[in-house]
PDB file of N, CA and C in Angstrom:
ATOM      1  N   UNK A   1      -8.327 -10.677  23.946  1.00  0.00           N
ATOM      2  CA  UNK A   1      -8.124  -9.494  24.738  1.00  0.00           C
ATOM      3  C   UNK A   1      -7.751  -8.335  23.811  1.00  0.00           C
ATOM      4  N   UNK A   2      -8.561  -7.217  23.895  1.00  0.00           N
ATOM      5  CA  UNK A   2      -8.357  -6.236  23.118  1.00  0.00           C
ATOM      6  C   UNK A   2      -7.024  -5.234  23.672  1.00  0.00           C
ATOM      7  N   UNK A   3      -6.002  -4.498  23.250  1.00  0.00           N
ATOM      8  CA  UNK A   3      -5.322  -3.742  23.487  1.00  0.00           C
ATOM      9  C   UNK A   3      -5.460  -2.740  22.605  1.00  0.00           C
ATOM     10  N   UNK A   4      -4.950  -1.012  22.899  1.00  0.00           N
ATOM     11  CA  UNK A   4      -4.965   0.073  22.417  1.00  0.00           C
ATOM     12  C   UNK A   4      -3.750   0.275  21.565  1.00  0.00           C
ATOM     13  N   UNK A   5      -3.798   0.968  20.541  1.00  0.00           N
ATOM     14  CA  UNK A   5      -2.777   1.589  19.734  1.00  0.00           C
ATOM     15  C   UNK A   5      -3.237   2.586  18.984  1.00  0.00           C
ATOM     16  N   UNK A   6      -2.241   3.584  18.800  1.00  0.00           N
ATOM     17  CA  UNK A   6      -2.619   5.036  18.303  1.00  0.00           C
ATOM     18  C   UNK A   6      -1.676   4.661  17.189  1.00  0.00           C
ATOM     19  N   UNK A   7      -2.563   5.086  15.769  1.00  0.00           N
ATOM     20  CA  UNK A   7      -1.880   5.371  14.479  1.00  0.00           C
ATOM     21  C   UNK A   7      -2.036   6.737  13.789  1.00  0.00           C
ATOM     22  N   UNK A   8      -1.575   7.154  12.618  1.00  0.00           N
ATOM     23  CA  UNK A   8      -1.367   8.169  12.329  1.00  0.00           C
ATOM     24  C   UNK A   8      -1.976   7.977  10.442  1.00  0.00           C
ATOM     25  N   UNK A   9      -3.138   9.065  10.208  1.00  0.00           N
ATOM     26  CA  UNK A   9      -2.840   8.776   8.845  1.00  0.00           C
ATOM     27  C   UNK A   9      -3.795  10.258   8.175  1.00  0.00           C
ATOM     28  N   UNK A  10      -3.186  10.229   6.738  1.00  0.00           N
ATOM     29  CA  UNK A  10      -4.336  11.181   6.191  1.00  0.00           C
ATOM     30  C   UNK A  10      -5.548  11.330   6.610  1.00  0.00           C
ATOM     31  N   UNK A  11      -5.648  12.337   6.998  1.00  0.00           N
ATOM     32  CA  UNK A  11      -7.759  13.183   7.344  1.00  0.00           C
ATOM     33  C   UNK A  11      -8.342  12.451   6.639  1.00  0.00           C
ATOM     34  N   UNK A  12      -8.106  12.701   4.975  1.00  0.00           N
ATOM     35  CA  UNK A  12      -8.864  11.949   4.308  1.00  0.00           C
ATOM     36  C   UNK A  12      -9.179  10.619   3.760  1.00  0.00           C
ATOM     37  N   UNK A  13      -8.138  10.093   3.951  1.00  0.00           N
ATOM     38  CA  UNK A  13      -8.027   8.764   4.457  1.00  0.00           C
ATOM     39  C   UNK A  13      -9.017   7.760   5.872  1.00  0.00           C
ATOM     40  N   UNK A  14      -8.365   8.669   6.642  1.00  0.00           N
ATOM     41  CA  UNK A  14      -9.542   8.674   8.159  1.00  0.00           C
ATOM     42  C   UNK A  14     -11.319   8.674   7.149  1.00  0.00           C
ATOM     43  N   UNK A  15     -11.432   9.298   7.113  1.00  0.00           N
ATOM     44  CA  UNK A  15     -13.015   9.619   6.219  1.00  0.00           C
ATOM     45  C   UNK A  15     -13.699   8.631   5.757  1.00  0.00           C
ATOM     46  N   UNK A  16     -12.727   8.441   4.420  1.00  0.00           N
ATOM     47  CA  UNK A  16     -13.015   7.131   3.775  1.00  0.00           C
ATOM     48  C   UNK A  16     -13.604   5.807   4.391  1.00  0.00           C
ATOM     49  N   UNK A  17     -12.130   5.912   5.098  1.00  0.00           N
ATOM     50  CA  UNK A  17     -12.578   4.031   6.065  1.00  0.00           C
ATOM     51  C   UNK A  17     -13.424   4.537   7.290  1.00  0.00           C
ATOM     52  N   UNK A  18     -13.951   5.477   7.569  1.00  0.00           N
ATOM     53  CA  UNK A  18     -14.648   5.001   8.505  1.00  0.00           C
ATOM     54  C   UNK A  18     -16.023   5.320   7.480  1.00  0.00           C
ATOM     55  N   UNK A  19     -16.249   5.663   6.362  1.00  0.00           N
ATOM     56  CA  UNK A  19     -17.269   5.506   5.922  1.00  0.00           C
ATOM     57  C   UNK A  19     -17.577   4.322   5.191  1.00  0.00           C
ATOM     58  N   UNK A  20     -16.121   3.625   4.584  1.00  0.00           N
ATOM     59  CA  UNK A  20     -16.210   2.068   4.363  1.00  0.00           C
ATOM     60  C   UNK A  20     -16.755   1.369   5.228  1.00  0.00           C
ATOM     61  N   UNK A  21     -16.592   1.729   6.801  1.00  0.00           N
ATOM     62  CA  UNK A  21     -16.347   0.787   7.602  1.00  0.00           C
ATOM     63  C   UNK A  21     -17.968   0.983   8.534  1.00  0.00           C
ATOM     64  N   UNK A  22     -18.464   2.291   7.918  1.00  0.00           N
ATOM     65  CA  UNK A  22     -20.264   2.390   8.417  1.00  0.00           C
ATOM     66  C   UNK A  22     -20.788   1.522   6.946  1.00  0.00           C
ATOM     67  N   UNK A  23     -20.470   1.741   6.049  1.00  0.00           N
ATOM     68  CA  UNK A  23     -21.209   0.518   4.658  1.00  0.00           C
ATOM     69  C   UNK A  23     -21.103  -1.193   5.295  1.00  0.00           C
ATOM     70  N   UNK A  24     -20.211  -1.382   6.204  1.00  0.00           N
ATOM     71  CA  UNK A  24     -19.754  -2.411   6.170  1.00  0.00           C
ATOM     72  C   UNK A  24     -21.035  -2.805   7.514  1.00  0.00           C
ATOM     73  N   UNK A  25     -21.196  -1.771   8.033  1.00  0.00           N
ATOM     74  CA  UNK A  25     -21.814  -2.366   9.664  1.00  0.00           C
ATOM     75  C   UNK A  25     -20.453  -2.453  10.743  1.00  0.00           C
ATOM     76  N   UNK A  26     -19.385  -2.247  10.908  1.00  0.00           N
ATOM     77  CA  UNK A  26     -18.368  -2.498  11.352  1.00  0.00           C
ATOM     78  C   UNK A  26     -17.519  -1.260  11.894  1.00  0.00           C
ATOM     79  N   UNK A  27     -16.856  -1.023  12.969  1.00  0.00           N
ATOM     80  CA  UNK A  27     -16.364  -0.675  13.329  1.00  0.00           C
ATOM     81  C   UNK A  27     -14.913   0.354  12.649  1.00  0.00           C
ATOM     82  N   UNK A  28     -14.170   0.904  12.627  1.00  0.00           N
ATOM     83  CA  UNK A  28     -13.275   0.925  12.029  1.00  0.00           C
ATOM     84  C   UNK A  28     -12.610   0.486  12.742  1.00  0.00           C
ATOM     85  N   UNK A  29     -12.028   0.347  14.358  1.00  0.00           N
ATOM     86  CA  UNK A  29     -11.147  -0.503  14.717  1.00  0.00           C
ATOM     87  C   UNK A  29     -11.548  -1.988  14.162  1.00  0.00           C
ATOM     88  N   UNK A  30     -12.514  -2.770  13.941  1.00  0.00           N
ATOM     89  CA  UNK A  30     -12.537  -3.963  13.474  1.00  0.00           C
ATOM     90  C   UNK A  30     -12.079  -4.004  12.116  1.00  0.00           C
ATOM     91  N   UNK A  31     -12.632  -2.842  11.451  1.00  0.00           N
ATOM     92  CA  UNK A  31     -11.551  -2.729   9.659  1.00  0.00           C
ATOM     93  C   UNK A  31     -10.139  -3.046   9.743  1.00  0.00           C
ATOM     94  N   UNK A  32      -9.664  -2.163  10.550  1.00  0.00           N
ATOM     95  CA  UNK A  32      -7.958  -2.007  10.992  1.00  0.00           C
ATOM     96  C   UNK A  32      -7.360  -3.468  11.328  1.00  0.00           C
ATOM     97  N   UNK A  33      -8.423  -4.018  12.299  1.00  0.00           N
ATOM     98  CA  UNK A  33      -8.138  -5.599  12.825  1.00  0.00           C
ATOM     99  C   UNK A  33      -8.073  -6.418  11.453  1.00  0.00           C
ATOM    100  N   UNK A  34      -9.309  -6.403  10.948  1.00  0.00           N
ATOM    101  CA  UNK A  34      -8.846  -7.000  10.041  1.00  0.00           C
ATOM    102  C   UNK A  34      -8.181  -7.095   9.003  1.00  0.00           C
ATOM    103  N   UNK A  35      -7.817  -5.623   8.586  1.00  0.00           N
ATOM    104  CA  UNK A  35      -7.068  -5.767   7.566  1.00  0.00           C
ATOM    105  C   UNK A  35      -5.441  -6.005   8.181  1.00  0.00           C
ATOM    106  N   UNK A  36      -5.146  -5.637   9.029  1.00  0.00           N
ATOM    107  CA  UNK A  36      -3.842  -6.428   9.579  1.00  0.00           C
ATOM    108  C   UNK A  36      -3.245  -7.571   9.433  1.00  0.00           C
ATOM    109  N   UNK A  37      -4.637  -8.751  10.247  1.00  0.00           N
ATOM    110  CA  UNK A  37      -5.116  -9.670  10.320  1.00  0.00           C
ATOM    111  C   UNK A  37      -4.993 -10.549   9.184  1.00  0.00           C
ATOM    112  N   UNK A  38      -5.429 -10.085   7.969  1.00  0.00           N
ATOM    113  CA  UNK A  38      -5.280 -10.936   7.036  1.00  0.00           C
ATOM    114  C   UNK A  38      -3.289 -10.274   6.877  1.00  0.00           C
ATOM    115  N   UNK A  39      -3.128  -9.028   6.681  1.00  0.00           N
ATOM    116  CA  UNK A  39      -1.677  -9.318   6.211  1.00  0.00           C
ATOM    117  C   UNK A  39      -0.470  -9.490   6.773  1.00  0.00           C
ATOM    118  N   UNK A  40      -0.866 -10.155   8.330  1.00  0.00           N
ATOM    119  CA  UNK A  40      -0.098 -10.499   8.948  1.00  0.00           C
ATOM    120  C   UNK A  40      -0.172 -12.193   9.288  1.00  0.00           C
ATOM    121  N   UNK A  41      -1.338 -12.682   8.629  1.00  0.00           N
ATOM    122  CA  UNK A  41      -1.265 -14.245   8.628  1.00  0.00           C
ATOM    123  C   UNK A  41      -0.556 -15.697   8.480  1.00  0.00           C
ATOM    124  N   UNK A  42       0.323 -14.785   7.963  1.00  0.00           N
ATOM    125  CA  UNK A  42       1.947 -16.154   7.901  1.00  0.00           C
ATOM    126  C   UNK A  42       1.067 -16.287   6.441  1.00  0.00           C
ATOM    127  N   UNK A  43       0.637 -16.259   5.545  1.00  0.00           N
ATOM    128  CA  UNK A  43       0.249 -16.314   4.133  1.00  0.00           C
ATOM    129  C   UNK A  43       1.055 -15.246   3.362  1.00  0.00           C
ATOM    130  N   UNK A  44       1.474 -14.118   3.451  1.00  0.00           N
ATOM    131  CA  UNK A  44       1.878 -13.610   2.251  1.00  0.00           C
ATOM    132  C   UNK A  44       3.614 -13.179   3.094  1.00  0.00           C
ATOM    133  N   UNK A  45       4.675 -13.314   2.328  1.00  0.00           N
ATOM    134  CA  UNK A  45       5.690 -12.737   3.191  1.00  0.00           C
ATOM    135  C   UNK A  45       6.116 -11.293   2.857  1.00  0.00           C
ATOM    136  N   UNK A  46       5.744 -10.789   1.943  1.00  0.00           N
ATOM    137  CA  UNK A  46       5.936  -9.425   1.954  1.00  0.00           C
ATOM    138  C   UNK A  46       4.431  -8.860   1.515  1.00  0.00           C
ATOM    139  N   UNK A  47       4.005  -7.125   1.147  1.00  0.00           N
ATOM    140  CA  UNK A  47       3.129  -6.916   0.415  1.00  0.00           C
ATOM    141  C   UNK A  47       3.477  -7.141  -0.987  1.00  0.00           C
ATOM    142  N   UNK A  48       4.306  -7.712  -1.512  1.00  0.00           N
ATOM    143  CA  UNK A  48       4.104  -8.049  -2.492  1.00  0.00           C
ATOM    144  C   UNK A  48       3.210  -9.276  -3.094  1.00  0.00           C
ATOM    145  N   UNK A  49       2.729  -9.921  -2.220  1.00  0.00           N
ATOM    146  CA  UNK A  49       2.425 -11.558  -2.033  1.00  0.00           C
ATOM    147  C   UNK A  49       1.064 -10.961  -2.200  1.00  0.00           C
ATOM    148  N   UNK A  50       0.306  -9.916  -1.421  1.00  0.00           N
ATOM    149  CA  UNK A  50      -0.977  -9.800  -1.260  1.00  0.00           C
ATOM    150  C   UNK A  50      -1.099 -10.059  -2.472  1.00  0.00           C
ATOM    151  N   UNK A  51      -2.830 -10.219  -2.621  1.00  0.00           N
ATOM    152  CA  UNK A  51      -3.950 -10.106  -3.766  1.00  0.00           C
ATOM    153  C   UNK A  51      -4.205  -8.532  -3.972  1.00  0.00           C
ATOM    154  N   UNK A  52      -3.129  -8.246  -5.336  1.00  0.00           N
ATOM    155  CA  UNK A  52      -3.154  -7.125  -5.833  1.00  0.00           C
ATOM    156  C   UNK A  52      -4.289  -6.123  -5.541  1.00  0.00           C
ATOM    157  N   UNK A  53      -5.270  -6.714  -6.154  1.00  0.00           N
ATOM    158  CA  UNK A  53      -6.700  -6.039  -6.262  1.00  0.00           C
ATOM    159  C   UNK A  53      -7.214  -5.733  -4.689  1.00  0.00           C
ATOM    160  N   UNK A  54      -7.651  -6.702  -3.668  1.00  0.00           N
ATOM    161  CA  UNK A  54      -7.576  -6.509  -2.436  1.00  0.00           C
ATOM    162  C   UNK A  54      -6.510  -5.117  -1.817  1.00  0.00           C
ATOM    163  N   UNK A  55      -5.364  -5.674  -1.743  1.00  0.00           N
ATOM    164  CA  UNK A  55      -4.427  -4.294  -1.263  1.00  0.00           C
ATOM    165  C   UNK A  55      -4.801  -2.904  -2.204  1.00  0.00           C
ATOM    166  N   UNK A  56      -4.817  -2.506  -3.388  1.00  0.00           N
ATOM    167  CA  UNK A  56      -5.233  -2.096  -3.959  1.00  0.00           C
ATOM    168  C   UNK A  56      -6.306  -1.458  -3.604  1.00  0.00           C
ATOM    169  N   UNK A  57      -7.194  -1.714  -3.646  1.00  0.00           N
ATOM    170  CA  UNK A  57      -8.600  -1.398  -3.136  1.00  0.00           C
ATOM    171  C   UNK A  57      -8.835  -1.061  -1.736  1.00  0.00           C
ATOM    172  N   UNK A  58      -7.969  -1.239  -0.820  1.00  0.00           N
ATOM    173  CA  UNK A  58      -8.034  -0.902   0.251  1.00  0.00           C
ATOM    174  C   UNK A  58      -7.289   0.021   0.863  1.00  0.00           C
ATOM    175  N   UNK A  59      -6.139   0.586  -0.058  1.00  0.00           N
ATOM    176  CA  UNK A  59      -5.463   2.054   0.110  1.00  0.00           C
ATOM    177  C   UNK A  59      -5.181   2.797  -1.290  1.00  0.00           C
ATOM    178  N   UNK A  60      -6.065   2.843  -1.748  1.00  0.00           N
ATOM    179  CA  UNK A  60      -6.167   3.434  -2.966  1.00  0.00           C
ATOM    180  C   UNK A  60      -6.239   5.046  -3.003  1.00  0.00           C
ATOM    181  N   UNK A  61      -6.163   5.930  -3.338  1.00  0.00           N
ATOM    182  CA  UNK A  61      -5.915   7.222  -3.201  1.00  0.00           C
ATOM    183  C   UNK A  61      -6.431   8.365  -4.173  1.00  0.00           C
ATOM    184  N   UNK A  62      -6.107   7.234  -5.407  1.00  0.00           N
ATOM    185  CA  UNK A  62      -6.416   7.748  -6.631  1.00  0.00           C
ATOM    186  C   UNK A  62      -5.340   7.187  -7.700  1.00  0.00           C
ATOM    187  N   UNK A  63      -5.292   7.721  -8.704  1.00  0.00           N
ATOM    188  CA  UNK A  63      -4.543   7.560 -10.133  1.00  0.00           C
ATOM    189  C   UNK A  63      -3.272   7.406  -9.589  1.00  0.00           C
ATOM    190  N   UNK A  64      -2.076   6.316  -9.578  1.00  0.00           N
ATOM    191  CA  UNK A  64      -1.029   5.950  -9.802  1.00  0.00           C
ATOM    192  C   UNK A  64      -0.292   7.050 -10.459  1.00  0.00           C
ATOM    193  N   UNK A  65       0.938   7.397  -9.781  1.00  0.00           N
ATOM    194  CA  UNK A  65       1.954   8.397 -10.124  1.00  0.00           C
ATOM    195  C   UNK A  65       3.174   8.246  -9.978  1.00  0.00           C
ATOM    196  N   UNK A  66       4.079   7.321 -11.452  1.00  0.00           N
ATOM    197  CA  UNK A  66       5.223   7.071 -11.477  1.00  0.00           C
ATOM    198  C   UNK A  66       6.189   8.261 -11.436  1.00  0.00           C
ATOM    199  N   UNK A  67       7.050   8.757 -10.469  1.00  0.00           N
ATOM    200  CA  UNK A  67       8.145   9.523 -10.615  1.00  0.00           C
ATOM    201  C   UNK A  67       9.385   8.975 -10.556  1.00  0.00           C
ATOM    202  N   UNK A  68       9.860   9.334 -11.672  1.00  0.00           N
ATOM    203  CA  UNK A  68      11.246   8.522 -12.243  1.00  0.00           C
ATOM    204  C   UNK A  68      12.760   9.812 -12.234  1.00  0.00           C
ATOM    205  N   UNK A  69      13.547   9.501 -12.459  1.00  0.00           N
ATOM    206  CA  UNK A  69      14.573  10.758 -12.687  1.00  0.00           C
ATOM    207  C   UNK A  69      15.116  10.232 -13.834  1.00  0.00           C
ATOM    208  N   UNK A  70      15.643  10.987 -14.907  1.00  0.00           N
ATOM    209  CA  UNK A  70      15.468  11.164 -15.917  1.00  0.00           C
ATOM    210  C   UNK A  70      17.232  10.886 -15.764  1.00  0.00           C
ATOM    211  N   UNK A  71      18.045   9.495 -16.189  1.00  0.00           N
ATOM    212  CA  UNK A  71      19.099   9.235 -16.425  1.00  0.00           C
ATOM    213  C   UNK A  71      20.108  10.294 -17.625  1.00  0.00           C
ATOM    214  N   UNK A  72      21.324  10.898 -17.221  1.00  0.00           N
ATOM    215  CA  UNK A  72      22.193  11.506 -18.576  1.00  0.00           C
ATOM    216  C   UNK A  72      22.335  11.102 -19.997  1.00  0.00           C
ATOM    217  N   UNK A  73      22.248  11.108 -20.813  1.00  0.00           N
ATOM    218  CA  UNK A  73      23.051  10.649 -21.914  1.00  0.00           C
ATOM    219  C   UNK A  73      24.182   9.987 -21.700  1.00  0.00           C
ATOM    220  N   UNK A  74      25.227  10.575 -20.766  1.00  0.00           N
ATOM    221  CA  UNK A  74      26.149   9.924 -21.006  1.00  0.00           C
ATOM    222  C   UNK A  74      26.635   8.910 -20.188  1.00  0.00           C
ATOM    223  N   UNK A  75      25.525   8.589 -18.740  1.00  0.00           N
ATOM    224  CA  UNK A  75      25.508   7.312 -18.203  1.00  0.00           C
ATOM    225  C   UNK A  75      24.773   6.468 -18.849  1.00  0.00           C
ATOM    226  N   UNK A  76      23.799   6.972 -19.681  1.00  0.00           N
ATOM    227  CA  UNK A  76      23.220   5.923 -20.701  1.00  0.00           C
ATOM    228  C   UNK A  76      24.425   5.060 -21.987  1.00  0.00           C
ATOM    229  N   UNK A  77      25.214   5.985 -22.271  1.00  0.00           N
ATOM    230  CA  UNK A  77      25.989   5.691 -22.990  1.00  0.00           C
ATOM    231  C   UNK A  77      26.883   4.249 -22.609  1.00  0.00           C
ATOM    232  N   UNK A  78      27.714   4.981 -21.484  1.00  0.00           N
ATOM    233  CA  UNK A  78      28.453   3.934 -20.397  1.00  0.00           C
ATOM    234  C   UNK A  78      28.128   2.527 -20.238  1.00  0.00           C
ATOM    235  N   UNK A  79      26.596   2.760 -19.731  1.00  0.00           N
ATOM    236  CA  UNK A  79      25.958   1.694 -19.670  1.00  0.00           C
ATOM    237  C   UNK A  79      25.986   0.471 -20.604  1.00  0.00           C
ATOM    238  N   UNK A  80      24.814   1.181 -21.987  1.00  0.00           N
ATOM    239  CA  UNK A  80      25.282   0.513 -23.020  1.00  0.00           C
ATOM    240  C   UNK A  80      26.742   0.049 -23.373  1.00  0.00           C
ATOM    241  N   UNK A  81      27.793   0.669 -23.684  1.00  0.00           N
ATOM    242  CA  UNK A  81      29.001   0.033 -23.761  1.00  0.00           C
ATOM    243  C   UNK A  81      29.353  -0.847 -22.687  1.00  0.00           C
ATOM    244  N   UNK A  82      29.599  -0.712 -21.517  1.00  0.00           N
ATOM    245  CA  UNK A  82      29.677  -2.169 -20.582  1.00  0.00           C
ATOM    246  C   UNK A  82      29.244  -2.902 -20.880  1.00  0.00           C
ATOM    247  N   UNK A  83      27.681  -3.176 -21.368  1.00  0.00           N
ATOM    248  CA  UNK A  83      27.241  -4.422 -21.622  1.00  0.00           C
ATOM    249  C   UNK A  83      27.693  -4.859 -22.787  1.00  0.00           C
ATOM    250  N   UNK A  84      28.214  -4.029 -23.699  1.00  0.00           N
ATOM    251  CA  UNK A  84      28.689  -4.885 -25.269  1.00  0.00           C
ATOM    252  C   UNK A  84      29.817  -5.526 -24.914  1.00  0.00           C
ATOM    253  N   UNK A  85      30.515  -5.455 -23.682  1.00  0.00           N
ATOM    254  CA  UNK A  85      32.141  -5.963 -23.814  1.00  0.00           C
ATOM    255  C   UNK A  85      31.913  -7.426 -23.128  1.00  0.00           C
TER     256      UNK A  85
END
């Protein structure tokens, strides 16, 4: 039995998968099904479990962008000394 649900996501995102999902012959609600489907299978318990490459490939965006904050000197310092004692 099919039921309705409204999601929310990037325009361009939207685009993509439903042009994945015309390459595929398939629906994009059947994309959505299935990609759920597999990551809700009692097989992986977090996304960390997925098959990198799979998840990966299926919300990909572009180039990976680590933003970090840039620790003091002198909690770096701290740091280091706690651990010597």
């Amino acid at each position: 039995m099919d039921a309705k649900i409204t999601l929310s996501f990037d325009k361009q995102v939207i685009e993509r998968a439903k042009q994945y999902a015309e390459s595929q012959n398939i629906s994009l609600s059947r994309l959505m099904e299935f990609l759920l489907d597999k990551i809700t299978s009692g097989k992986f318990n977090d996304l960390e479990d997925l098959p990198v490459s799979d998840w990966v490939n299926a919300v990909a965006e572009g180039k990976a962008e680590y933003i970090t904050k840039s620790r003091k000197r002198s909690k770096l310092k701290d740091e280091y000394m706690n651990r010597k004692k």
